[in-house]
N, C-alpha and C. Protein backbone atom coordinates (compact mmCIF):
# COMPACT_ATOMS: atom_id res chain seq x y z
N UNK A 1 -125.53 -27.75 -140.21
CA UNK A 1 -124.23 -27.11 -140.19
C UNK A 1 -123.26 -27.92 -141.04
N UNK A 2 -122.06 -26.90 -141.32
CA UNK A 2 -121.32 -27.69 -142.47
C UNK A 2 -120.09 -26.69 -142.28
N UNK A 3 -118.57 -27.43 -142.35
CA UNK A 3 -118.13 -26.76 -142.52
C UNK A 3 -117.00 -26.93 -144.17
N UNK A 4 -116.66 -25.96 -144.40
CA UNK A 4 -115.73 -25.87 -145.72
C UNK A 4 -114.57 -25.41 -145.42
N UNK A 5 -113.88 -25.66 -146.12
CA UNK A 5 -112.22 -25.38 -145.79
C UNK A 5 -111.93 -24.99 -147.56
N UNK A 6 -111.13 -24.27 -147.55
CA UNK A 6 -110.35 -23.16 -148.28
C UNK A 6 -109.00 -23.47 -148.49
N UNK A 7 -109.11 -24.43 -148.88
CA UNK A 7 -107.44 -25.71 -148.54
C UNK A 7 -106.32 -25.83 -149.63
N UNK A 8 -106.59 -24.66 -150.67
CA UNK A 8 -105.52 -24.65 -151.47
C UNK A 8 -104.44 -24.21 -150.43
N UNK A 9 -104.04 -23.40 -149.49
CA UNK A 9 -103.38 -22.69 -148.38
C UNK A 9 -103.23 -22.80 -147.02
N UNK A 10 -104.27 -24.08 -146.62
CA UNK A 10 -104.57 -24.81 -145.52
C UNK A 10 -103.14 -25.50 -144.76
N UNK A 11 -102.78 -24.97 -143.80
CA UNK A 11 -101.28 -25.83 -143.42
C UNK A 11 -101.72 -27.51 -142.95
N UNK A 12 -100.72 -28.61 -143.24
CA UNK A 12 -101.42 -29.41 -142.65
C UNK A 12 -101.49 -29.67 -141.70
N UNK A 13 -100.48 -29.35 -140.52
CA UNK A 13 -101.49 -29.55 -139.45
C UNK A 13 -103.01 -29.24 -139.19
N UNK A 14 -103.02 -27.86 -139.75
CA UNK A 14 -104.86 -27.57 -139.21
C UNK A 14 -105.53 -28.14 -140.26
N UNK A 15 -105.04 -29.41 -141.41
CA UNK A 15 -106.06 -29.77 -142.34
C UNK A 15 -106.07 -31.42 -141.13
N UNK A 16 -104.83 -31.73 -140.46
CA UNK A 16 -105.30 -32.84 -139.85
C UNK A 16 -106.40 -32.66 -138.30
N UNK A 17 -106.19 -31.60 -138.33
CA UNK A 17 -107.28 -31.30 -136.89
C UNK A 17 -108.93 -31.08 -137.30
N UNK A 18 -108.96 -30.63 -138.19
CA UNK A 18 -110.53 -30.66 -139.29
C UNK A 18 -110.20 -31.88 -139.04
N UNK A 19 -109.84 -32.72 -139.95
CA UNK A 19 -110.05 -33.85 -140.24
C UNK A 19 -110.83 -34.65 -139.26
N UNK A 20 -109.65 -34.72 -137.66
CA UNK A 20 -110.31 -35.75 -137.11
C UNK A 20 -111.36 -34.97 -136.01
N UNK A 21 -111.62 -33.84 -136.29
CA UNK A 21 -112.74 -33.43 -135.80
C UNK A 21 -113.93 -33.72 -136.37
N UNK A 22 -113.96 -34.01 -137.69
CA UNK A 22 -115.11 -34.34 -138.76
C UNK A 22 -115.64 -35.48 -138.40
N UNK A 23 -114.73 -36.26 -137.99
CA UNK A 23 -115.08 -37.94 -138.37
C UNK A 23 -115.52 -38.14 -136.54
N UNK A 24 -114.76 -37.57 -135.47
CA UNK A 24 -115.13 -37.10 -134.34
C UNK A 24 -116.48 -36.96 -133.82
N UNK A 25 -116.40 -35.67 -134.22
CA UNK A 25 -117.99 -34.68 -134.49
C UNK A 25 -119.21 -35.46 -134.91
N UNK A 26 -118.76 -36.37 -136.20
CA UNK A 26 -119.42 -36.23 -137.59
C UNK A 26 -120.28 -35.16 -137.95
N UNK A 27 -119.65 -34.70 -138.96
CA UNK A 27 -119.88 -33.34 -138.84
C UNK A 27 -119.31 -33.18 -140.43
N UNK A 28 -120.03 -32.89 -141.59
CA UNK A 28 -119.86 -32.70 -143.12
C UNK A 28 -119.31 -31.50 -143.41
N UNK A 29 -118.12 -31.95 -143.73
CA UNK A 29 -116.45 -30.99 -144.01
C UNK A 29 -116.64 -31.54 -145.32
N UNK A 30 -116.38 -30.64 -146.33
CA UNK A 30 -115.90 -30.06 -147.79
C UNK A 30 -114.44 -29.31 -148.02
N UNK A 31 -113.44 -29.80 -148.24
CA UNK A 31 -112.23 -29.34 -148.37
C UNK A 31 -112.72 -28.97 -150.25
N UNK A 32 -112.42 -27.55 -150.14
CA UNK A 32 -112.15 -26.88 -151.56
C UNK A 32 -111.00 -26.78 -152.16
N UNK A 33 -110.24 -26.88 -153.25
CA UNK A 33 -108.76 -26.78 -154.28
C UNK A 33 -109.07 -26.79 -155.77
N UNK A 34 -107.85 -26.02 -156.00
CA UNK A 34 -107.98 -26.32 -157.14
C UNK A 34 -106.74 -27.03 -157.62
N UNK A 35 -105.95 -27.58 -156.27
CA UNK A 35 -105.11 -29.19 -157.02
C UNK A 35 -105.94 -29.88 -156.05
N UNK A 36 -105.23 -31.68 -156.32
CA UNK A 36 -105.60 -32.47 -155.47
C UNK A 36 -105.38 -32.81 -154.13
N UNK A 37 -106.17 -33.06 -153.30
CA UNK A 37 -106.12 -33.61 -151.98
C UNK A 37 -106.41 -35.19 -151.69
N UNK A 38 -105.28 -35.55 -151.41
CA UNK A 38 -105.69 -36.74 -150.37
C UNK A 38 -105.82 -36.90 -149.11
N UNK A 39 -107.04 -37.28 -149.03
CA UNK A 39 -107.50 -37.11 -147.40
C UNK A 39 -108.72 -38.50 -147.39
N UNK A 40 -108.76 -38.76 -146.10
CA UNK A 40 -109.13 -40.22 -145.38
C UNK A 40 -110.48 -40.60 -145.84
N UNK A 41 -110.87 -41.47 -146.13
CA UNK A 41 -112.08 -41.94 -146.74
C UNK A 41 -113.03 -41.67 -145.37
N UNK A 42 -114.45 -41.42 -145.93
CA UNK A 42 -115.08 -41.01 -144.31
C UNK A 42 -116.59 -40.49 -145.24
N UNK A 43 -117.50 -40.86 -144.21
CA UNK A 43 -118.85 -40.19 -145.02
C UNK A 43 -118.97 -38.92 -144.41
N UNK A 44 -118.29 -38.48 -143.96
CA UNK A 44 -118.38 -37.00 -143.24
C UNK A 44 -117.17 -36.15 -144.19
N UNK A 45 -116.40 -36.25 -145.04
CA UNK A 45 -115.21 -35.85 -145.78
C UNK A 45 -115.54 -35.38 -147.07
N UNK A 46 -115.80 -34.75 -147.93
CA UNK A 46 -115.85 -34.36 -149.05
C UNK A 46 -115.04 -33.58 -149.87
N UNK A 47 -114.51 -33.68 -150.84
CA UNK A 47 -113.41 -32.68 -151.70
C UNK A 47 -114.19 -32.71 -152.62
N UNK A 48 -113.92 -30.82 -153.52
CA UNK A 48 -114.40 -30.61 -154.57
C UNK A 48 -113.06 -30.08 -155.20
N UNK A 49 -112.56 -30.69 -156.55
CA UNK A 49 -111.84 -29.84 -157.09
C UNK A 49 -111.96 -28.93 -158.27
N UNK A 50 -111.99 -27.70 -158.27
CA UNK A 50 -112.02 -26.52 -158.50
C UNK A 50 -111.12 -25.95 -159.67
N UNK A 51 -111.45 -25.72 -160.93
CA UNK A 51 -110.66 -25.20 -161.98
C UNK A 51 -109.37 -24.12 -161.11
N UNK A 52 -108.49 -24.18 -162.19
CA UNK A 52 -107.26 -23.35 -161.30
C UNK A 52 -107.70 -21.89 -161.48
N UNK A 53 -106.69 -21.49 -160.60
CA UNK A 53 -107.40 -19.80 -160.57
C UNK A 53 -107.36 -19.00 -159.28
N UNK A 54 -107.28 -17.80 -159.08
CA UNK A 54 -106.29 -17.72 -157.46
C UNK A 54 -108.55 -17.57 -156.95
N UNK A 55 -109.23 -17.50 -157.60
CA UNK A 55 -110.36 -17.05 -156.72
C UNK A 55 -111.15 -18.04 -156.89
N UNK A 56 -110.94 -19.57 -157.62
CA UNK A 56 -112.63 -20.67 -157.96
C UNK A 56 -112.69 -21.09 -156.79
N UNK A 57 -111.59 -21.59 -155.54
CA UNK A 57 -112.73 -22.34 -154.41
C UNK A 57 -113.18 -21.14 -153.34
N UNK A 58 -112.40 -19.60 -153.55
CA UNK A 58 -113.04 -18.91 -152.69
C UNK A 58 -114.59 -18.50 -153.12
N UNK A 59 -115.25 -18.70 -154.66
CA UNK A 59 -116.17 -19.03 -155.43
C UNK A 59 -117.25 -19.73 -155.45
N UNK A 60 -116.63 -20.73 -155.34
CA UNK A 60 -117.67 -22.69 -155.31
C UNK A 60 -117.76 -22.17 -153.00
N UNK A 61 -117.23 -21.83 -152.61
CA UNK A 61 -117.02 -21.81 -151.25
C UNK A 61 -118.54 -20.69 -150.84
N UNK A 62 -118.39 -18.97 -151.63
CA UNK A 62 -119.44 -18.38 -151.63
C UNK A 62 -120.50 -18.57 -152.14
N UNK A 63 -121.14 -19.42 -153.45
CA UNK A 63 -121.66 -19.95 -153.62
C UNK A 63 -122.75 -21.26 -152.81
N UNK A 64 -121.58 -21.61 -152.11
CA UNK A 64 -122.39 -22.98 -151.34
C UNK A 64 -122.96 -23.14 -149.94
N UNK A 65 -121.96 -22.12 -149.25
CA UNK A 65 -122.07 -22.21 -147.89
C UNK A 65 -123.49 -21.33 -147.63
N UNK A 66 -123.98 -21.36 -146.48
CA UNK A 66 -124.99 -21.27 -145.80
C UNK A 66 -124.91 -20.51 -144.41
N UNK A 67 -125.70 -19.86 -144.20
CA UNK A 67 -125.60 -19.68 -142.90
C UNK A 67 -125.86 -20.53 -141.66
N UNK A 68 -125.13 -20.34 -140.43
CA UNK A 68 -124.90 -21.79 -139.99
C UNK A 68 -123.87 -22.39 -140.26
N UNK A 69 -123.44 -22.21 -141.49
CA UNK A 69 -121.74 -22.79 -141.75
C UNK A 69 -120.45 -22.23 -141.46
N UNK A 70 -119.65 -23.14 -140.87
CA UNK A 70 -118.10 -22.70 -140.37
C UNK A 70 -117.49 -22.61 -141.59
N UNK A 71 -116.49 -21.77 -142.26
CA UNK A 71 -115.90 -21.60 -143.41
C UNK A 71 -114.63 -21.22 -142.54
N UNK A 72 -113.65 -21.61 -143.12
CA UNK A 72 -111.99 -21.75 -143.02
C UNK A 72 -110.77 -21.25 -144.13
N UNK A 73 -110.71 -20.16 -143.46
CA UNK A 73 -110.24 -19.42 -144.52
C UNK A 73 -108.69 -18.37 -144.29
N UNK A 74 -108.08 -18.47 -144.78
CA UNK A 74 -107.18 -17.10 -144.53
C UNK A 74 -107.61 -16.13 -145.82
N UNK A 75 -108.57 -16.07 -146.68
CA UNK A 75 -108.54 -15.11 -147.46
C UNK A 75 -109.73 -13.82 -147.00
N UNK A 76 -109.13 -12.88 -146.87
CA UNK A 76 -109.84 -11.93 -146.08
C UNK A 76 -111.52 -11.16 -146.99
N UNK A 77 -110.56 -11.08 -148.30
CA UNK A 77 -112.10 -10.47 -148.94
C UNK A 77 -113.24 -11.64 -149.08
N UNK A 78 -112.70 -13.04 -149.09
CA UNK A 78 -113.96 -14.32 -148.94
C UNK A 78 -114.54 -13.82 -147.56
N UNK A 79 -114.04 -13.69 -146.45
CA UNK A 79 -114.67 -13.49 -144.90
C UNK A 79 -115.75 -12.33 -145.12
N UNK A 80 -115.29 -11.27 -145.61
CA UNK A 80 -116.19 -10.47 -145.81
C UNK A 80 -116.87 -10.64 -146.97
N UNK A 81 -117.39 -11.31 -147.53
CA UNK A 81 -118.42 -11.86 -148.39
C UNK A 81 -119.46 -12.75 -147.41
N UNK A 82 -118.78 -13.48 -146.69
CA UNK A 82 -119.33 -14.52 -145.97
C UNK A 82 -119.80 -13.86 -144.65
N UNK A 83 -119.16 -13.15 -143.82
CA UNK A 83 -119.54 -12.86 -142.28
C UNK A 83 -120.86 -11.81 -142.38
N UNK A 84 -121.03 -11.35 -143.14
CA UNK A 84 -122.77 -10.59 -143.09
C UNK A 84 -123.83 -11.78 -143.94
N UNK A 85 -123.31 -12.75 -144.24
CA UNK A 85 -124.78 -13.55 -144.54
C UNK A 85 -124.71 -15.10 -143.11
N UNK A 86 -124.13 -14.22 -142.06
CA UNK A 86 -124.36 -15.46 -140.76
C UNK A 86 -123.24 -16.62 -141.06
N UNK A 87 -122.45 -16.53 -142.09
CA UNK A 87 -121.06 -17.76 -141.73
C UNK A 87 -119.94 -17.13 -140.83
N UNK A 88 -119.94 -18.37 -139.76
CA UNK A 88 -118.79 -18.40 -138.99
C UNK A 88 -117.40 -18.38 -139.69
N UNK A 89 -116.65 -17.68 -139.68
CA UNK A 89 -115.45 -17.65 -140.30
C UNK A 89 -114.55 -17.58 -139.68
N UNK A 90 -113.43 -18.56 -139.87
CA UNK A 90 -111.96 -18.38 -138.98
C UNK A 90 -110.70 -18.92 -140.00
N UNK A 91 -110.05 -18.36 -139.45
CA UNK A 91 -108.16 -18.46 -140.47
C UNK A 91 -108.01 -19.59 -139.96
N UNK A 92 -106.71 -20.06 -140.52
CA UNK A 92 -106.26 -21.62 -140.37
C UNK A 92 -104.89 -21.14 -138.80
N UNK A 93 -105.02 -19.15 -139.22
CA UNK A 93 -103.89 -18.58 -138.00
C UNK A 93 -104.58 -18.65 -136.47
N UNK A 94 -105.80 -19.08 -136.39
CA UNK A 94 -106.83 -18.61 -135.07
C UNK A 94 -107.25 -17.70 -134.96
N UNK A 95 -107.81 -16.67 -136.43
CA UNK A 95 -108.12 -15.09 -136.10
C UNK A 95 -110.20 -16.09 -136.68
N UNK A 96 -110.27 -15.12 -135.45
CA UNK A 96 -111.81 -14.57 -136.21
C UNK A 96 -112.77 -13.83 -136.82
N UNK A 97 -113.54 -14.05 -137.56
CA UNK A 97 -113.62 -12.63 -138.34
C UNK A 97 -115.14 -12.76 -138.14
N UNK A 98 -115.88 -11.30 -138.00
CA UNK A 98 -117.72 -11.52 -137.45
C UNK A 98 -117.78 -9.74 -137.89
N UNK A 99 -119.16 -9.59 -137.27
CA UNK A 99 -119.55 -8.34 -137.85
C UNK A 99 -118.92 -6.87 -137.48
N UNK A 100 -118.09 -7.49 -136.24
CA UNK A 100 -117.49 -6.57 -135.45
C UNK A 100 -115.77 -6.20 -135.82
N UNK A 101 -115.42 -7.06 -136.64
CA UNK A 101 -114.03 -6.38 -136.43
C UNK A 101 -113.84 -6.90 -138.64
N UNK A 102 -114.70 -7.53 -139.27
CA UNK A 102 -114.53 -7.69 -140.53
C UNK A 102 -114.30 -6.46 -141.67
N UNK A 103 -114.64 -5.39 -140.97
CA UNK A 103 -114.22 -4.19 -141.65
C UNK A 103 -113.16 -3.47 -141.85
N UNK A 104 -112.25 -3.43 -140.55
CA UNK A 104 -111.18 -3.04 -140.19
C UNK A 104 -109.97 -4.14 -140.58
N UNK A 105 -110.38 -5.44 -140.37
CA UNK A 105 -109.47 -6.39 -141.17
C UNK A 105 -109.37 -6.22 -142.70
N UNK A 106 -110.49 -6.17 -143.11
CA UNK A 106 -110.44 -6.20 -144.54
C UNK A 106 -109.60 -4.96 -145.27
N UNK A 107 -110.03 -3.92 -144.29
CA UNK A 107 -109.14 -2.42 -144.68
C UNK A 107 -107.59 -2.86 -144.48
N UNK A 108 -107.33 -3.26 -143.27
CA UNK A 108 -105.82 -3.34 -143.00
C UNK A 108 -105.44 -4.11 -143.64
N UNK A 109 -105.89 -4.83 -144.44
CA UNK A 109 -105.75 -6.05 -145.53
C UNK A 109 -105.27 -5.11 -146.65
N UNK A 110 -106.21 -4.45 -147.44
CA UNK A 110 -106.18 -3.95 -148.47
C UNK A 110 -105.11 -2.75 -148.56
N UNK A 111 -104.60 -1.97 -146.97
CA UNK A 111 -103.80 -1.21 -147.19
C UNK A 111 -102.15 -2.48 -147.07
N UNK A 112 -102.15 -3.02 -146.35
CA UNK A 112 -100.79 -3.97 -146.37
C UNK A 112 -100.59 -4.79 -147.86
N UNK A 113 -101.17 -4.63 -148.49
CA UNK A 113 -101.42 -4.90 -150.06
C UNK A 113 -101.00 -3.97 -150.71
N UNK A 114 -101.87 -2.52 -150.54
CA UNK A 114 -100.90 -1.37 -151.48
C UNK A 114 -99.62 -1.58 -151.06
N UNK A 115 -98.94 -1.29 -150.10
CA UNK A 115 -97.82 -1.28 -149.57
C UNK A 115 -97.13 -2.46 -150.24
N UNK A 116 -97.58 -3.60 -149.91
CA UNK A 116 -96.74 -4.23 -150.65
C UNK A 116 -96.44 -4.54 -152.46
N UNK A 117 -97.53 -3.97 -152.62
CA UNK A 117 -97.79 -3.45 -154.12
C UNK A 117 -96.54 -2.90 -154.85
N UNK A 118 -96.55 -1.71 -153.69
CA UNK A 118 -95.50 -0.41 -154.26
C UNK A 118 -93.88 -0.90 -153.52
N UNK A 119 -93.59 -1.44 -153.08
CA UNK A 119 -92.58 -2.11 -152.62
C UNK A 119 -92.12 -1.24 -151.36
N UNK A 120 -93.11 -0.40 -150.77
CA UNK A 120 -92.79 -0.54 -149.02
C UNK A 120 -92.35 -0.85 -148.47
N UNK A 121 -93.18 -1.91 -148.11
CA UNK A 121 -92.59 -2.85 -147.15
C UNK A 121 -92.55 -4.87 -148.07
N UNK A 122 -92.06 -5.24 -147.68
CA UNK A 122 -91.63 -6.93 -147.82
C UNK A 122 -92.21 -7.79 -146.71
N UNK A 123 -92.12 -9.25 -147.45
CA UNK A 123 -92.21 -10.18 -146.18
C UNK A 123 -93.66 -10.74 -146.60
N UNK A 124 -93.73 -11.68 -145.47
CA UNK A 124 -95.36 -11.97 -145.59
C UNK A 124 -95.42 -12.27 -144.26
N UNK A 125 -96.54 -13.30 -143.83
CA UNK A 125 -97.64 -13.05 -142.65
C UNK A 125 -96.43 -14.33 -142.07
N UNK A 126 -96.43 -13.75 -140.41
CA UNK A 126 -95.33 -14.78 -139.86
C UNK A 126 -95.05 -16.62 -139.74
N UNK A 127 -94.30 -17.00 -139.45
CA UNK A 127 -94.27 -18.45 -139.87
C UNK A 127 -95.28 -18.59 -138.83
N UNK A 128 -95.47 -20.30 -139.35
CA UNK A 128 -96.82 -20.79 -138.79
C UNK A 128 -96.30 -22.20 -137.58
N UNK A 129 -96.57 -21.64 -136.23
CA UNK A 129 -96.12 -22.15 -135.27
C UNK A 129 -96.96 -23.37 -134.47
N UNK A 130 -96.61 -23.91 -133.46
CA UNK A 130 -97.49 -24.73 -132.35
C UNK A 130 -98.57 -23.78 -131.93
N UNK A 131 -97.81 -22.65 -131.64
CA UNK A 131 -98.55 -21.74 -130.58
C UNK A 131 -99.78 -21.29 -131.76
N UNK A 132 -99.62 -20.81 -132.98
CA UNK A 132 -100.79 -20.56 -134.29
C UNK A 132 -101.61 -21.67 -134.00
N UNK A 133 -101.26 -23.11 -134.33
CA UNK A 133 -102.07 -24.41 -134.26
C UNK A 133 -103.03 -24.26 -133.35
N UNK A 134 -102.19 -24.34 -131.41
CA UNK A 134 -102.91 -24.56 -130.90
C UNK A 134 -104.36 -23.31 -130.77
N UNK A 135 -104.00 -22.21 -131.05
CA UNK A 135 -105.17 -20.88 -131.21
C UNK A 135 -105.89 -21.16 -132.05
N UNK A 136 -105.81 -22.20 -132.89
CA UNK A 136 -107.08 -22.71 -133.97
C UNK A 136 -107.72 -23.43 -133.47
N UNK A 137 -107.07 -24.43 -132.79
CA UNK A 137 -107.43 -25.65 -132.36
C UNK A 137 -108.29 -25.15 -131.57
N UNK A 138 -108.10 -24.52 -130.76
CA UNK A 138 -109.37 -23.93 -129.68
C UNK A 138 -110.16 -23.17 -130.33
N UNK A 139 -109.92 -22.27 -131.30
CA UNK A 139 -111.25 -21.41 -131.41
C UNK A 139 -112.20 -22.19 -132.74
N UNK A 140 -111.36 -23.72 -133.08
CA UNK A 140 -112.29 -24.36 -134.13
C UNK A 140 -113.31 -25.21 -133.08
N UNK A 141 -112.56 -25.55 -132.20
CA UNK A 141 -113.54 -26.42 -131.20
C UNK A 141 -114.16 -25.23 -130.44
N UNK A 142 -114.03 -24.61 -129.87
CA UNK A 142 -115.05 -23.66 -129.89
C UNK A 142 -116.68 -22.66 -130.84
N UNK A 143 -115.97 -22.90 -131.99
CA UNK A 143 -117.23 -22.69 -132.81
C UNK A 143 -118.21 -23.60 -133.50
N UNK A 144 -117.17 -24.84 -133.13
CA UNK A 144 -118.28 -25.95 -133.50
C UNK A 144 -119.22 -26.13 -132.68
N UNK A 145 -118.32 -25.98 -131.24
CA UNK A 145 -119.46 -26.52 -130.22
C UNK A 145 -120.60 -25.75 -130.20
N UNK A 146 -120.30 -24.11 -130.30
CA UNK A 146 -121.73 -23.30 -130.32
C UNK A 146 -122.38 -23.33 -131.41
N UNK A 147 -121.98 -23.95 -133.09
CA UNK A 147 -123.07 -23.81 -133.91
C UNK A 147 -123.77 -25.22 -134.03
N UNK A 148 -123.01 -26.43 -133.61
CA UNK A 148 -123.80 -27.78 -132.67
C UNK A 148 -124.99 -27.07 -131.99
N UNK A 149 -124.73 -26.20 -130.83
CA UNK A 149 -125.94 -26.56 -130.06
C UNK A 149 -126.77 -25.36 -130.51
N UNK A 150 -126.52 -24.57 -131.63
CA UNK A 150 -126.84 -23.71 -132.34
C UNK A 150 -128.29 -24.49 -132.90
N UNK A 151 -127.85 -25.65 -134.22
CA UNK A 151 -128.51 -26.64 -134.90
C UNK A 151 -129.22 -27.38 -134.33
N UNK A 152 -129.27 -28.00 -132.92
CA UNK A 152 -130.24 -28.24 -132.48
C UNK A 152 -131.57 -28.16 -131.62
C-alpha cells in the first residue's frame, strides 16, 4: 500500500495530518506538484515534482498508483480514473469517492462546471473549516486502517 497526495491544492492542515500519519504508520506517502514542497525528511516521505500544467500530477498520480493505494485528491475526473481500477480515493474535504456514488459526483461535477462556465451561478466550494479537517482526519484514518489489514 501507498498512498499519494495531489498537493498542488492540498490545504495544509490535511498535508500536516498525512504527514505525521506517514512517519506514524510508516507508511510510503508521495506528495505530487508541480511547484515545490517542503516537507520533513523521513524514509516514508517522497515528493515528485511535476512539469507545470493544471493535469501532470493528476498524470504521474494515474500512471503510478496501484490498486491497494489511497490517492488524495479533490480532483473529481482523477477519482474516476482511479476508483474502478481498486484505488481508495478521498478529498482533502472528507468526501469519498468508490464505485457507488463516483458517477453521480463526477456528473454533478461536470454540470456545476457548465454552470459556472456560462456564468450561472458564482463562487466556489465552501471555506475549509475544523469541522472539514476533522471529517478527513477520520475517514483518512479509517482507510488506512482497512487497507493495512487489507495488505496483510
Amino acid at each position: 500500500m501507498k498512498v499519494w497526495i495531489d498537493a498542488d491544492a492540498c490545504p495544509m492542515p490535511i498535508r500536516e495530518i498525512i504527514l505525521r500519519a506517514a512517519v506514524r504508520r510508516q507508511i510510503s506517502t508521495t506528495f505530487v506538484a508541480n511547484s515545490p514542497l517542503t516537507l520533513p525528511q523521513s524514509e516514508y516521505i517522497d515528493f515528485v515534482h511535476v512539469d507545470a500544467g493544471p493535469d501532470e500530477a493528476d498524470a504521474f498520480i494515474a500512471d503510478n498508483s496501484e490498486t491497494g493505494d489511497l490517492v488524495v485528491t479533490q480532483d473529481i475526473p482523477l477519482a474516476a480514473i482511479l476508483v474502478p481500477r481498486g484505488i481508495v480515493v478521498i478529498s482533502p474535504r472528507g468526501d469519498s469517492y468508490n464505485p457507488d456514488n463516483i458517477g453521480d459526483t463526477l456528473s454533478r461535477r461536470n454540470l456545476m462546471q457548465e454552470l459556472r462556465d456560462t456564468g450561472s451561478i458564482t463562487g466556489g466550494p465552501r471555506p475549509f473549516s475544523d469541522k472539514l479537517k476533522k471529517q478527513f482526519a477520520n475517514l483518512f484514518d479509517s482507510a488506512l486502517q482497512k487497507l493495512s489489514a487489507q495488505s496483510k
